[in-house]
Protein backbone atom coordinates (compact mmCIF):
# COMPACT_ATOMS: atom_id res chain seq x y z
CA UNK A 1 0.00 0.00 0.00
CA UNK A 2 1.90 3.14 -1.18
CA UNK A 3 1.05 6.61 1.21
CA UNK A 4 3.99 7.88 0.07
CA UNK A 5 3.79 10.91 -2.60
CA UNK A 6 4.42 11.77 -6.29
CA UNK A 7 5.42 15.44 -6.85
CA UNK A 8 1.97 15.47 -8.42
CA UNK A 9 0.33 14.19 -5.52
CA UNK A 10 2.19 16.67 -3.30
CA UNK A 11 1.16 19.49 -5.18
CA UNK A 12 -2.73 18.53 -4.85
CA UNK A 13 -1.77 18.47 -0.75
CA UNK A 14 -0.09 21.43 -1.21
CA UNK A 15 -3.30 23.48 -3.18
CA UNK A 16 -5.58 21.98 -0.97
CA UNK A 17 -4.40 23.74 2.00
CA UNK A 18 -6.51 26.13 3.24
CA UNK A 19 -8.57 27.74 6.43
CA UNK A 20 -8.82 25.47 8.89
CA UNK A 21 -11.61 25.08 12.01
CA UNK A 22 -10.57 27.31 15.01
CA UNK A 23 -9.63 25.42 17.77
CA UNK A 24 -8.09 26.20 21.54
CA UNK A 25 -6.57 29.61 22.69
CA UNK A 26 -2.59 29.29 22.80
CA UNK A 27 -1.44 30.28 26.23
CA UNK A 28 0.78 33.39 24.22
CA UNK A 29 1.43 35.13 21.40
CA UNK A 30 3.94 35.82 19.41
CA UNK A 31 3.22 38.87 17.01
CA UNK A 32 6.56 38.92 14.27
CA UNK A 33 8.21 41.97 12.93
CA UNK A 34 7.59 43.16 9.27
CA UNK A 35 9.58 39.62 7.04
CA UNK A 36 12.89 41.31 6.13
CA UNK A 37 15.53 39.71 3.11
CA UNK A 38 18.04 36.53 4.88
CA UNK A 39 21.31 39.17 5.27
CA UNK A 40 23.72 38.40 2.79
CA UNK A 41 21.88 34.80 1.40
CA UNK A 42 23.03 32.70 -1.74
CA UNK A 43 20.73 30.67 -3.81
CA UNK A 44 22.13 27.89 -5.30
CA UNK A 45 20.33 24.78 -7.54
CA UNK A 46 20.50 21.10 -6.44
CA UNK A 47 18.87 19.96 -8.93
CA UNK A 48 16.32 21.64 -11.13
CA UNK A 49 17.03 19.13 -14.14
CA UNK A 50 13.37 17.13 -16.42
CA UNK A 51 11.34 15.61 -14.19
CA UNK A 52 10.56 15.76 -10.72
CA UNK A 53 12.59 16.57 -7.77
CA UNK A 54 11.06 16.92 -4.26
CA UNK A 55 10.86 16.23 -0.69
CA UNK A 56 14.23 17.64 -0.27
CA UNK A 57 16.51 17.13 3.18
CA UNK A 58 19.66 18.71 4.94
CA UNK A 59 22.56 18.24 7.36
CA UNK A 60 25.87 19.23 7.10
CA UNK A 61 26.57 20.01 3.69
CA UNK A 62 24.51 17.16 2.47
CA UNK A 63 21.39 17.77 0.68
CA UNK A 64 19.10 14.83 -0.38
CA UNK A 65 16.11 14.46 -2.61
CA UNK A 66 13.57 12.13 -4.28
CA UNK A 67 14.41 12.09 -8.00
CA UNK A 68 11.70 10.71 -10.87
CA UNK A 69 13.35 11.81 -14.03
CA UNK A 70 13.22 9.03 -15.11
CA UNK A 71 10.94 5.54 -14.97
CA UNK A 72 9.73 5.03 -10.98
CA UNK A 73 12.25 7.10 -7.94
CA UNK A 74 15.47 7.10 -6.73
CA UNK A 75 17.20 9.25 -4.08
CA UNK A 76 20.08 11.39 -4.91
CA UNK A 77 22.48 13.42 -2.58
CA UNK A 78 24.21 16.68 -3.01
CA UNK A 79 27.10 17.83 -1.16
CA UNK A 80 27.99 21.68 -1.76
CA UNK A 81 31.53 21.10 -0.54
CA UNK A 82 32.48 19.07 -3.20
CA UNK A 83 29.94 19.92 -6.00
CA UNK A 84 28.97 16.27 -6.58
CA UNK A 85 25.39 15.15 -7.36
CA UNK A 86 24.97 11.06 -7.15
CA UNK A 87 22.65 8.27 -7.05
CA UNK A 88 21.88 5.83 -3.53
CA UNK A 89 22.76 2.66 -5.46
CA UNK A 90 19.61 1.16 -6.60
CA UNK A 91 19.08 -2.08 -8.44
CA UNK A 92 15.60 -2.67 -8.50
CA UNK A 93 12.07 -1.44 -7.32
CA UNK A 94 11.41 2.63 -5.88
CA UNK A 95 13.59 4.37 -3.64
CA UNK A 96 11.61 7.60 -1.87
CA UNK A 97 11.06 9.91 0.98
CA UNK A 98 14.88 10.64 2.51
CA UNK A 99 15.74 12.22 5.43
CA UNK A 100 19.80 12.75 5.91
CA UNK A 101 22.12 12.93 9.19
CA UNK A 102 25.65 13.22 8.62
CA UNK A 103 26.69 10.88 6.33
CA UNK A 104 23.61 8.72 6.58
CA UNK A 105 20.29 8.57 4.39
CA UNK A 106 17.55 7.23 5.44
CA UNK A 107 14.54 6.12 2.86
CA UNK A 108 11.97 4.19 1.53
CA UNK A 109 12.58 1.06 -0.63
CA UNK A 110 9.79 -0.49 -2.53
CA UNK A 111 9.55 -3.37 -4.24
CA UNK A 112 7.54 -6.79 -4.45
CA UNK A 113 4.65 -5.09 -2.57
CA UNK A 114 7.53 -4.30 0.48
CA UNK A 115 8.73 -1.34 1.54
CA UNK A 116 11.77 -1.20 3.56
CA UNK A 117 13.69 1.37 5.53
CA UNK A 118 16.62 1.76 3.67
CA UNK A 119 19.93 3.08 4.87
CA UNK A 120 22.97 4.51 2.93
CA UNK A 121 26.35 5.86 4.08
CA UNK A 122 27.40 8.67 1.65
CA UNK A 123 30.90 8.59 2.78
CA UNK A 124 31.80 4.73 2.84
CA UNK A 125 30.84 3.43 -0.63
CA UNK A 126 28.59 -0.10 1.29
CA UNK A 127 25.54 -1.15 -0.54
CA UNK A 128 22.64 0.38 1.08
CA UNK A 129 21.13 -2.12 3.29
CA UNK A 130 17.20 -2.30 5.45
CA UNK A 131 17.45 -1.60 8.96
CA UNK A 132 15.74 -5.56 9.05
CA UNK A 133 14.97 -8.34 6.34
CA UNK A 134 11.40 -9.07 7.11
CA UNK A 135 8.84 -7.71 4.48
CA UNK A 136 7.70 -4.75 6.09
CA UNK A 137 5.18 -1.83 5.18
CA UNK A 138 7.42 1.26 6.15
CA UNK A 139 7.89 4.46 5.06
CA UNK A 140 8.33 8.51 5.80
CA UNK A 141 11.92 7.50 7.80
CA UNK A 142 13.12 10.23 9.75
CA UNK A 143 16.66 10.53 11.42
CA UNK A 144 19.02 12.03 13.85
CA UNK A 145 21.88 10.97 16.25
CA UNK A 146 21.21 6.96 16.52
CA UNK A 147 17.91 7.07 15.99
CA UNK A 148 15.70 6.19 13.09
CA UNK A 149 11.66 7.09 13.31
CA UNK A 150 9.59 5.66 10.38
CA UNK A 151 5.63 5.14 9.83
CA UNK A 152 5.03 1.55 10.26
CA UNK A 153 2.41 0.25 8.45
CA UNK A 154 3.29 -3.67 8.77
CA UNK A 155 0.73 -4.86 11.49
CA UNK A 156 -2.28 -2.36 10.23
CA UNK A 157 -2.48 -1.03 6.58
CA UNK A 158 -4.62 1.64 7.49
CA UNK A 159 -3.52 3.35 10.80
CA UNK A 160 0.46 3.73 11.00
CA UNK A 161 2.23 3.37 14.11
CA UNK A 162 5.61 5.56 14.94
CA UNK A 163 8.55 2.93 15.48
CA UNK A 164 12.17 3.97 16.45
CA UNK A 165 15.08 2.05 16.38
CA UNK A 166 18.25 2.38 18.15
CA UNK A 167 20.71 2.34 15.66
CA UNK A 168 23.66 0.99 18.31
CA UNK A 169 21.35 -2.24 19.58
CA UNK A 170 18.97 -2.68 16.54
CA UNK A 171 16.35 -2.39 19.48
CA UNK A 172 13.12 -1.03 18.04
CA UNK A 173 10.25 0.66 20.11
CA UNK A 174 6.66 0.78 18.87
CA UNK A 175 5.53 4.54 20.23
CA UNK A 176 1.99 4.41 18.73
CA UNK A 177 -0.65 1.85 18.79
CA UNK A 178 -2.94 0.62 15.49
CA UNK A 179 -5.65 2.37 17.48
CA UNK A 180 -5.07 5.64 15.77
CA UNK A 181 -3.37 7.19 12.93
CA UNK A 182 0.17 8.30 12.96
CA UNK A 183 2.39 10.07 10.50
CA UNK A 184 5.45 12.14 9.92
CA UNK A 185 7.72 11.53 12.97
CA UNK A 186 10.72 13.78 13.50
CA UNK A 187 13.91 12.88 14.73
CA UNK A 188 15.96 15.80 17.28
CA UNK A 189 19.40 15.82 15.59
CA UNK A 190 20.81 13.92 18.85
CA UNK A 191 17.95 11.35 18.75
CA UNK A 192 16.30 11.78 22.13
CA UNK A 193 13.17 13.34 20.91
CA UNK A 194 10.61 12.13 18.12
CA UNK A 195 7.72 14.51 17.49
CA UNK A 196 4.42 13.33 15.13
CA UNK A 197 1.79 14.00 14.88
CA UNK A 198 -1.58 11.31 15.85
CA UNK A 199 -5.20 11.56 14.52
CA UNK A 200 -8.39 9.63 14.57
CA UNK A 201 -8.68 6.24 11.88
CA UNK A 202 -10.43 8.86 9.36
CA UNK A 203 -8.10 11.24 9.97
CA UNK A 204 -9.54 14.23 12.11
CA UNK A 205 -9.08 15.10 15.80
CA UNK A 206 -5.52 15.34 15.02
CA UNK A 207 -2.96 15.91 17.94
CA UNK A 208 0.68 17.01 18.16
CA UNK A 209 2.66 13.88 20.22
CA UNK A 210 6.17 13.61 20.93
CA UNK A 211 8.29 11.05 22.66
CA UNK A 212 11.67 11.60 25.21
CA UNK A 213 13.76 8.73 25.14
CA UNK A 214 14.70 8.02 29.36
CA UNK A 215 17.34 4.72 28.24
CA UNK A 216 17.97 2.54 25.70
CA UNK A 217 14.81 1.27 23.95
CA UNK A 218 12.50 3.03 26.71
CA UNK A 219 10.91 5.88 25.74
CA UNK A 220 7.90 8.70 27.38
CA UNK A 221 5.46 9.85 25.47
CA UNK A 222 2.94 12.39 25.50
CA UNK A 223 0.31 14.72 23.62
CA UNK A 224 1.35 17.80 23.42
CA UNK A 225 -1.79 19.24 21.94
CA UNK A 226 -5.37 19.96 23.80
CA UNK A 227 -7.33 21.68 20.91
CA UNK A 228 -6.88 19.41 17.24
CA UNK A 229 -4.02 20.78 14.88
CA UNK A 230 -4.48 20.91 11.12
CA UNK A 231 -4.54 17.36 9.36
CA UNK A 232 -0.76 15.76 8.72
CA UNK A 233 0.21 16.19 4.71
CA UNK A 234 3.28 16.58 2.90
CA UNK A 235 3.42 20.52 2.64
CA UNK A 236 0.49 20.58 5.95
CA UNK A 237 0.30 19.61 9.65
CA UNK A 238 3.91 18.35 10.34
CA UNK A 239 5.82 18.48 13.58
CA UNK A 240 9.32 19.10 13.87
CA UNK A 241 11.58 19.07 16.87
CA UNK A 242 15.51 20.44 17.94
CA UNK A 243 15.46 18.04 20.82
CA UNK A 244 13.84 20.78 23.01
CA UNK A 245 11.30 22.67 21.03
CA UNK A 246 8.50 20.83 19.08
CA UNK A 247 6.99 23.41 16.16
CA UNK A 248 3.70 22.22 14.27
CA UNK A 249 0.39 24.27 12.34
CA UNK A 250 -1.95 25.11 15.05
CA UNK A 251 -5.78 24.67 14.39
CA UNK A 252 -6.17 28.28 12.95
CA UNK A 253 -3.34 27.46 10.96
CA UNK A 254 -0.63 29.50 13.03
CA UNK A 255 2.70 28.36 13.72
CA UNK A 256 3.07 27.17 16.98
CA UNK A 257 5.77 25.72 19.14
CA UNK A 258 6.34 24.47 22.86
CA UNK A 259 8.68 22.83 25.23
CA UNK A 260 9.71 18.85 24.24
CA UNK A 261 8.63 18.25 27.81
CA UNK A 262 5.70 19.78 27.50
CA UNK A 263 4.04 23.13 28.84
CA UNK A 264 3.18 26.63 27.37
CA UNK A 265 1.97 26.85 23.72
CA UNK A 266 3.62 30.17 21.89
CA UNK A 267 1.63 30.68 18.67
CA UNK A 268 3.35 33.01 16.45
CA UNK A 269 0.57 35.68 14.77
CA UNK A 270 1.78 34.38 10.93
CA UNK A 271 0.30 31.78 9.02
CA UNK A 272 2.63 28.30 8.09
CA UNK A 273 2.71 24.81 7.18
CA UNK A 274 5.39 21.80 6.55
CA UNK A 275 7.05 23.58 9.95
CA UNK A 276 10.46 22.65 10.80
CA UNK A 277 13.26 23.81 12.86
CA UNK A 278 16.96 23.47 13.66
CA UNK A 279 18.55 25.30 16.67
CA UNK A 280 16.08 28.35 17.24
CA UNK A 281 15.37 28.76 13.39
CA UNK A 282 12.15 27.95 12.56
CA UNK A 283 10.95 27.32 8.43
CA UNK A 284 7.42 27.05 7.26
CA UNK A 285 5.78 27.37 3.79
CA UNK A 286 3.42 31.08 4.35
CA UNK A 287 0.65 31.23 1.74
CA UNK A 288 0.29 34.41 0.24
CA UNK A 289 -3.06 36.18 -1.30
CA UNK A 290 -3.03 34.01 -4.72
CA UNK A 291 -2.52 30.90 -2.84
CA UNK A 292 1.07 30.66 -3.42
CA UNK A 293 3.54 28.96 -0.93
CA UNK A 294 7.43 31.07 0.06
CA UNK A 295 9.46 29.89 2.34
CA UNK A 296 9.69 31.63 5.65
CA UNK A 297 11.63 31.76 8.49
CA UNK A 298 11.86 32.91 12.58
CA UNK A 299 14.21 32.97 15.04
CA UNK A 300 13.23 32.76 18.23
CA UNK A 301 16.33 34.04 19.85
CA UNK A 302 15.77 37.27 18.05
CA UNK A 303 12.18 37.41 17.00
CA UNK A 304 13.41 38.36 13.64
CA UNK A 305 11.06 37.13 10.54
CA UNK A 306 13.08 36.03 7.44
CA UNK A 307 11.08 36.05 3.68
CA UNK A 308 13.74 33.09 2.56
CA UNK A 309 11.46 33.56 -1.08
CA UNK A 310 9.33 35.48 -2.63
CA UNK A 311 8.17 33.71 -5.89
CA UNK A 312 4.79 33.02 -7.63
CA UNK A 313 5.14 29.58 -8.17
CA UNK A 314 3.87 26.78 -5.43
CA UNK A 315 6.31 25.79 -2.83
CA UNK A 316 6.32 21.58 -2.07
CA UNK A 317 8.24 20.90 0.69
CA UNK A 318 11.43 22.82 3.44
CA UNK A 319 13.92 21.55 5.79
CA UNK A 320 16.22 23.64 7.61
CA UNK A 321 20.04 22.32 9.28
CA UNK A 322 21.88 25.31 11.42
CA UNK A 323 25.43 25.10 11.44
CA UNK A 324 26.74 24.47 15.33
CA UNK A 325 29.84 26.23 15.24
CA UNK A 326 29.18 29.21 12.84
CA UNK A 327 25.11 29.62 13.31
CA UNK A 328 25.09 29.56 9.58
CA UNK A 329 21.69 28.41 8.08
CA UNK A 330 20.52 26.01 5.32
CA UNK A 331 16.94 26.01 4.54
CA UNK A 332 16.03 23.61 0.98
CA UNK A 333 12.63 23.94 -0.35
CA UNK A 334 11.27 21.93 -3.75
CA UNK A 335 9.09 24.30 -6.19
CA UNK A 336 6.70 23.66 -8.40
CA UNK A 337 7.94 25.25 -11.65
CA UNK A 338 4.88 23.86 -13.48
CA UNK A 339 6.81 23.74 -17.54
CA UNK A 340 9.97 21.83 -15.69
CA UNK A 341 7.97 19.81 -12.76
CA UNK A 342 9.46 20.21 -9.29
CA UNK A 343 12.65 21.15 -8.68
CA UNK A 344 14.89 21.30 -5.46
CA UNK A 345 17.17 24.59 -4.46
CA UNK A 346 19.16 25.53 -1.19
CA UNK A 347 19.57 28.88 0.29
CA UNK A 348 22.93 30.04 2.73
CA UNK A 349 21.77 32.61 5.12
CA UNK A 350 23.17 33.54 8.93
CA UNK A 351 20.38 34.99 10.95
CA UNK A 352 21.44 38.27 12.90
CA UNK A 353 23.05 37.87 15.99
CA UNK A 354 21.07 39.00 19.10
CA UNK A 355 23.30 41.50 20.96
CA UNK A 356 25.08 39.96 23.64
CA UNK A 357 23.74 41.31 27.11
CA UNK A 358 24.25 44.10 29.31
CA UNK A 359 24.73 43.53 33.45
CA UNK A 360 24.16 46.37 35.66
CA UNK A 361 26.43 45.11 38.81
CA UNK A 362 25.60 47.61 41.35
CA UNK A 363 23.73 50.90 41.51
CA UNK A 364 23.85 53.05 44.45
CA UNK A 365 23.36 57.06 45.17
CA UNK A 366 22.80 59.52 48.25
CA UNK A 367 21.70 63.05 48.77
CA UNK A 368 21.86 65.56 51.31
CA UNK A 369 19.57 67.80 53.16
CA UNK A 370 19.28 70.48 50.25
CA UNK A 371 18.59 67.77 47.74
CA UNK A 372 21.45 67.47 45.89
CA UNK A 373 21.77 63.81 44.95
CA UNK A 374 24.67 61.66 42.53
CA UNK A 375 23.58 58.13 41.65
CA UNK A 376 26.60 55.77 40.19
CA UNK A 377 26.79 52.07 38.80
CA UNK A 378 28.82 49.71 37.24
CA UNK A 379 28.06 47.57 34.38
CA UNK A 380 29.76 45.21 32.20
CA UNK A 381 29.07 43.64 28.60
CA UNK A 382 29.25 40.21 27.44
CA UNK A 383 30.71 41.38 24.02
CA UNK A 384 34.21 41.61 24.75
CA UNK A 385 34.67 44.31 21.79
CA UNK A 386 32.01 46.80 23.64
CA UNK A 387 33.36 50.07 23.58
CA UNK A 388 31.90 53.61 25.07
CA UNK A 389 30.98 55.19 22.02
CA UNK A 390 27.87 52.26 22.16
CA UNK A 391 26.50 53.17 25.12
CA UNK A 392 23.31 55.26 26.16
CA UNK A 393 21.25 55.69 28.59
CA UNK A 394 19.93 57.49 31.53
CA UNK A 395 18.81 57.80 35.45
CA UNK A 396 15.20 58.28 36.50
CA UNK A 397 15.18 59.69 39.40
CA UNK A 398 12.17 58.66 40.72
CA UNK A 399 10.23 62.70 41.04
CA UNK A 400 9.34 62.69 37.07
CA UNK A 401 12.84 63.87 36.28
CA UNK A 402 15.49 62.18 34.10
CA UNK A 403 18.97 62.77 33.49
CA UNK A 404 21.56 60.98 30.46
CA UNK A 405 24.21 59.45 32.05
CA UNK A 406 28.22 60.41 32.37
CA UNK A 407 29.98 56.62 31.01
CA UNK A 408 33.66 56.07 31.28
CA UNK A 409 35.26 53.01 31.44
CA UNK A 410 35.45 51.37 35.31
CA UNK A 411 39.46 50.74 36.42
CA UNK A 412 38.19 47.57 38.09
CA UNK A 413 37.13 46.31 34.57
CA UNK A 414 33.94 46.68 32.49
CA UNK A 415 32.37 50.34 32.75
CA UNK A 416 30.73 53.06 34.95
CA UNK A 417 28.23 55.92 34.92
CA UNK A 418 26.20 58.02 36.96
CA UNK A 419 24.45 61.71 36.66
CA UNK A 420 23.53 64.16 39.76
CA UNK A 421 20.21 65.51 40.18
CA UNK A 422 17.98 67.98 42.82
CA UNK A 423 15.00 66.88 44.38
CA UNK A 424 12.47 69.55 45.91
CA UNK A 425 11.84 67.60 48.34
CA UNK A 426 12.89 64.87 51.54
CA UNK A 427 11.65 61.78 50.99
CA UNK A 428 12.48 58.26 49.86
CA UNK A 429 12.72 58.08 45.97
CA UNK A 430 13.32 54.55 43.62
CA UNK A 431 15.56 55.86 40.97
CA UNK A 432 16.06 53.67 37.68
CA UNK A 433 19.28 53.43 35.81
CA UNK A 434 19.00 52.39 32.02
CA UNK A 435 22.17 51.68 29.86
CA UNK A 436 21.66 50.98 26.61
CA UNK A 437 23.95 49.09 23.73
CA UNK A 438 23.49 50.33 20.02
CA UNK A 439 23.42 46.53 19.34
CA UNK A 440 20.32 46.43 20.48
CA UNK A 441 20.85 45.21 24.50
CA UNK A 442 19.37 47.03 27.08
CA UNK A 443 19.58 46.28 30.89
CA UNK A 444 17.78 48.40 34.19
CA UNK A 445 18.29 48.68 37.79
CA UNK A 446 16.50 50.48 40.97
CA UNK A 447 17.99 51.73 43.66
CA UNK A 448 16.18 53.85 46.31
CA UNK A 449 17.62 57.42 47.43
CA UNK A 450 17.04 58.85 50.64
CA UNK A 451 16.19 62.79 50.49
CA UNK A 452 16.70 63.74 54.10
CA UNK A 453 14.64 66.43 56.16
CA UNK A 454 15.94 69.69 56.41
């Protein structure tokens, strides 16, 4: 029984997105920023050759991709370091569906009414082998660390359970039950968390699920979700997860995300589908007014919307890998190009770097009997290249007054400032000190001044 998609059939998902029923309040809101250009982002092609090529995935500079340019599917794999394009070795039957970590791709391989979870290890030239040899029904394989998450269709043709296996013991775990439908698990990069999402036999009542593993083939699950998501699809409802963070549509058709372990719902006030996310960058396919799918992203360490593109043709499928060590970001999308079918591209981008933040280490000030009153404190920066000429700010001095502050740099290490002021009259008075960073980082204190009687 084949669920998985042709690039036709993922287009049809894709148009048949729309409004969906409103369901639960989220607990908060998110509203973005105006979608500003990636800073300094390259486009470049994977593969945009006859044919179709979809359901693309990243990691590392590994891009993989369903290919039917010619008769039934194979995968292929890109790597931007060296420029290559190649084949998984394929002998016979369908290869379809990859996900890639590291060196490894994961996929479906049909043939002989089976389908296997394949994998293949780009870098030591092994035949690609299943992850078992019975004749299983499994597909949509998802990985990360040593974990593989695939729908498992073997025991029920209709409702799919989520299995994981632990790549180290060849131990699998069943997370799901044939009692309800189950589709698109996702795999945290270091394999502790699968996310998916679960739905009634016919599909509706759909709920976002995830599951922590606690030791080797033992694993917690739980439902995320109290108010039903938008149905799983292709380019639709899909959870993703970093390990910490699960992202998914919400039922108004929001993008919403909340801890692995459960807990507050954020919904972000922007539309988005296919949702995925790696580190705190979040990608999503945002229809626009002619029904048109771009790729989108947010970060959440910065708030910052990204329009990743900005095209009238209908977006299939995203993925998004984050560099660890230079925060540099790969998001791949496939587009319908309608004249030359579906094609795959990858775009370079680092996000902007939140400023790094201001500490206000003490605050103190006095004043005499005839008001006159000097407030100081000391502050440091966690960018070790801060310099005075970035700084702002001011003292409020608690009587509707402000002054701007006098900076210099503190002998003791990091940097000072202070103002003087007059009150009117005696009393006690909470005074504010606010130092600014043209970066962007702000930080506050309170201190309260005495005014004595005269």
């Amino acid at each position: 029984m084949n669920r998985w998609r042709t690039a036709a059939a993922v287009a049809t998902a894709v148009a048949a997105i729309g409004a969906v029923a409103a369901g639960g309040a989220s607990a908060a809101t998110a509203t973005p920023p105006a979608p500003i250009a990636p800073p300094g982002m390259t486009v470049q092609t994977v593969n945009n050759g006859p044919g179709g090529q979809f359901s693309p995935a990243v990691s590392g500079s590994l891009v993989t991709y369903t290919d039917e340019s010619n008769p039934g599917a194979q995968i292929r794999y890109h790597d931007f370091a060296t420029g290559t394009d190649a084949a998984v070795p394929q002998s016979s039957g369908v290869d379809v569906l990859s996900d890639v970590f590291g060196t490894t791709v994961v996929y479906t391989h049909a043939i002989a009414g089976c389908e296997w979870v394949y994998t293949y290890d780009t870098s030591s030239g092994n035949p690609p082998a299943p992850v078992d040899s019975a004749c299983p029904q499994r597909e949509q394989a998802s990985i990360g660390g040593g974990t593989i998450a695939w729908e498992d269709y073997t025991a029920n043709a209709t409702n799919g359970q989520i299995v994981v296996l632990d790549r180290s013991t060849g131990v699998e775990t069943a997370l799901t039950d044939t009692s309800v439908l189950s589709r698109y698990p996702d795999v945290s990069p270091d394999g502790s968390t699968v996310a998916w999402i679960s739905c009634a036999s016919d599909g509706t009542d759909c709920h976002v699920w995830d599951g922590t593993r606690t030791a080797t083939g033992v694993w917690a699950t739980r439902q995320l979700t109290s108010a039903a998501v938008a149905e799983p699809s292709p380019s639709g409802g899909r959870a993703g997860t970093n390990g910490s963070i699960v992202v998914y549509t919400c039922a108004d058709g929001n993008v919403c995300w909340q801890p692995a372990a459960g807990g507050t719902e954020t919904e972000l006030a922007f539309t988005g589908v296919d949702t995925r996310i790696s580190a705190n960058l979040i990608v999503f396919l945002h229809p626009d007014a002619l029904g048109n799918y771009n790729v989108f992203a947010y970060d959440l360490s910065t708030g910052t919307l990204y329009e990743v593109t900005n095209g009238i043709d209908t977006i299939g499928t995203t993925d998004v890998w984050v560099d660890p060590q230079t925060g540099q970001a790969h998001v791949v999308w496939s587009v319908n190009e309608e004249t030359n079918g579906y094609n795959v591209y990858e775009a370079t981008f680092t996000p902007v770097q939140p400023d790094p933040p201001l500490t206000i280490t003490r605050f103190a000030g006095v004043a005499d009997r005839r008001g006159n009153a000097a407030a100081g404190f000391t502050f440091t920066d966690a960018d070790p290249n801060g310099n005075l000429s970035q700084y702002s700010g001011t003292i409020d001095w608690g009587d509707g007054s402000q002054s701007p502050l006098v900076l210099t740099r503190n002998p003791l290490g990091g940097f000072a400032a202070g103002g003087v002021h007059h009150y009117a009259h005696a009393g006690a008075y909470a005074a504010t000190a606010t130092i600014h960073d043209s970066g962007g980082a702000t930080a506050t204190r309170t201190t309260t001044i005495v005014v004595p009687s005269r």
